[in-house]
Protein backbone atom coordinates (compact mmCIF):
# COMPACT_ATOMS: atom_id res chain seq x y z
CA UNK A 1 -2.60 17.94 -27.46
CA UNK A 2 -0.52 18.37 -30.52
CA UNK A 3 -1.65 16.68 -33.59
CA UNK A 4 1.23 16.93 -35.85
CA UNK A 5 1.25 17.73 -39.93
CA UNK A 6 -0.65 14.11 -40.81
CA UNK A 7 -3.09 14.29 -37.25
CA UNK A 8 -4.15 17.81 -38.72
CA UNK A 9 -4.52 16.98 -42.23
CA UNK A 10 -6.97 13.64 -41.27
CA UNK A 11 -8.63 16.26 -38.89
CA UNK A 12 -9.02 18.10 -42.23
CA UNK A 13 -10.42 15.56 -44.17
CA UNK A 14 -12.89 14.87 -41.63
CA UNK A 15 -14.16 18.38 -40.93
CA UNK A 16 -14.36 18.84 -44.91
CA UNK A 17 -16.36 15.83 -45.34
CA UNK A 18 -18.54 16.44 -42.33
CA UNK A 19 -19.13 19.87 -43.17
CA UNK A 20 -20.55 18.87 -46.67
CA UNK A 21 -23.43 17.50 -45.36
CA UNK A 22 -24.32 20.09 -43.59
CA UNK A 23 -24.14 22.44 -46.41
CA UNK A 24 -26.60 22.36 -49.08
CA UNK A 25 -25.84 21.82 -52.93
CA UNK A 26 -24.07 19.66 -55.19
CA UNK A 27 -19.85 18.63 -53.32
CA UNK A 28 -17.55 19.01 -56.27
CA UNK A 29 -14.15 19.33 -54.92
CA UNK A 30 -12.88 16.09 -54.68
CA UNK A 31 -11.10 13.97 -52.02
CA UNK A 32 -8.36 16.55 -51.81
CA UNK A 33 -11.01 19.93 -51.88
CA UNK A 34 -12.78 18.45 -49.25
CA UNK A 35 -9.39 17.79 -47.67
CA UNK A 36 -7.95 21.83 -48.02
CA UNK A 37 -11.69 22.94 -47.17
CA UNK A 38 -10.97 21.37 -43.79
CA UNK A 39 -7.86 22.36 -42.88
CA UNK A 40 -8.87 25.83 -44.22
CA UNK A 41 -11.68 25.44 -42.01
CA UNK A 42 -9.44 24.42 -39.15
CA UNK A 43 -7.61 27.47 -39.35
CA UNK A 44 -10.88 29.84 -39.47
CA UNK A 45 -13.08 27.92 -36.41
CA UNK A 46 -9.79 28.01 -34.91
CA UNK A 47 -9.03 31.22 -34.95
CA UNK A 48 -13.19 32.27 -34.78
CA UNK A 49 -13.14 29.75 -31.52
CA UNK A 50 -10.22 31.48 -29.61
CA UNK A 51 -9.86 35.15 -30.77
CA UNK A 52 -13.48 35.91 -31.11
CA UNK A 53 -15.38 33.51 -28.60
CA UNK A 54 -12.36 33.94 -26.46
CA UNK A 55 -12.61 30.09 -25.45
CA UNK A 56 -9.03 28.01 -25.42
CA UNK A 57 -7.84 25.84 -27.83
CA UNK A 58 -9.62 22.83 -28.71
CA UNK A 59 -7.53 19.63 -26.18
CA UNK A 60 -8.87 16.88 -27.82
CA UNK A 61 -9.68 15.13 -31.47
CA UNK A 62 -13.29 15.34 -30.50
CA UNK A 63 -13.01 19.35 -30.04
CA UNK A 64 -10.40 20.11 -32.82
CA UNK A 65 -12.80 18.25 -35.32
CA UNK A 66 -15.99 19.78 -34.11
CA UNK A 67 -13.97 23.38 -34.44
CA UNK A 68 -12.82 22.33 -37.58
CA UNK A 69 -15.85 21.38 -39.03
CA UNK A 70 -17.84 24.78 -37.97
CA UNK A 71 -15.03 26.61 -40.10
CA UNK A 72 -15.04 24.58 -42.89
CA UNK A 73 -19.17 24.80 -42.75
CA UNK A 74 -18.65 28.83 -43.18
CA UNK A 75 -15.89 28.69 -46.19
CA UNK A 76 -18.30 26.33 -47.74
CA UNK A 77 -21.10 29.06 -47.56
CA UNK A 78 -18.19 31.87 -48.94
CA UNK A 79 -16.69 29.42 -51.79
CA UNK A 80 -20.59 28.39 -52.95
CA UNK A 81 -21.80 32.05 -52.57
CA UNK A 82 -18.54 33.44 -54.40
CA UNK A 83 -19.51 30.20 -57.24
CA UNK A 84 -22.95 31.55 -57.66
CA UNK A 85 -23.81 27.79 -56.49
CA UNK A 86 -26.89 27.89 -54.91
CA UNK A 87 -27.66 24.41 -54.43
């Protein structure tokens, strides 16, 4: 399944905004933060779901947004614990 540049940046925005409520502490990155968080996050459960799980890539919007989300979950940990933001 190929998303495209738009399917991939609303997979983005959905991760982001997914991921920060699963990570605790104040969200202060905006519409467009939360936006690059997810496709940043995309890129990292991406590459964390295929080169070090070893699974294939995600085949449907359920599965790219769910892979997308658990990256964007871990650079929200990095960016708050580089911030000092504890929460």
């Amino acid at each position: 399944m190929d998303l495209g540049f738009f399917g991939w940046i609303i997979v983005g925005l959905i991760a982001g905004a997914i991921a920060g409520f699963f990570v605790p502490g104040r969200e202060r990155f905006g519409c467009i933060g939360t936006m690059l968080i997810g496709i940043l996050g995309g890129i990292v459960g991406g590459w964390l779901w295929t080169s070090v799980l070893g699974m294939g890539t995600a085949t449907s919007l359920i599965g790219a947004i769910f892979v997308a989300t658990i990256g964007s979950i871990i650079v929200l940990f990095v960016l708050r614990a580089m911030t000092g933001d504890r929460g």
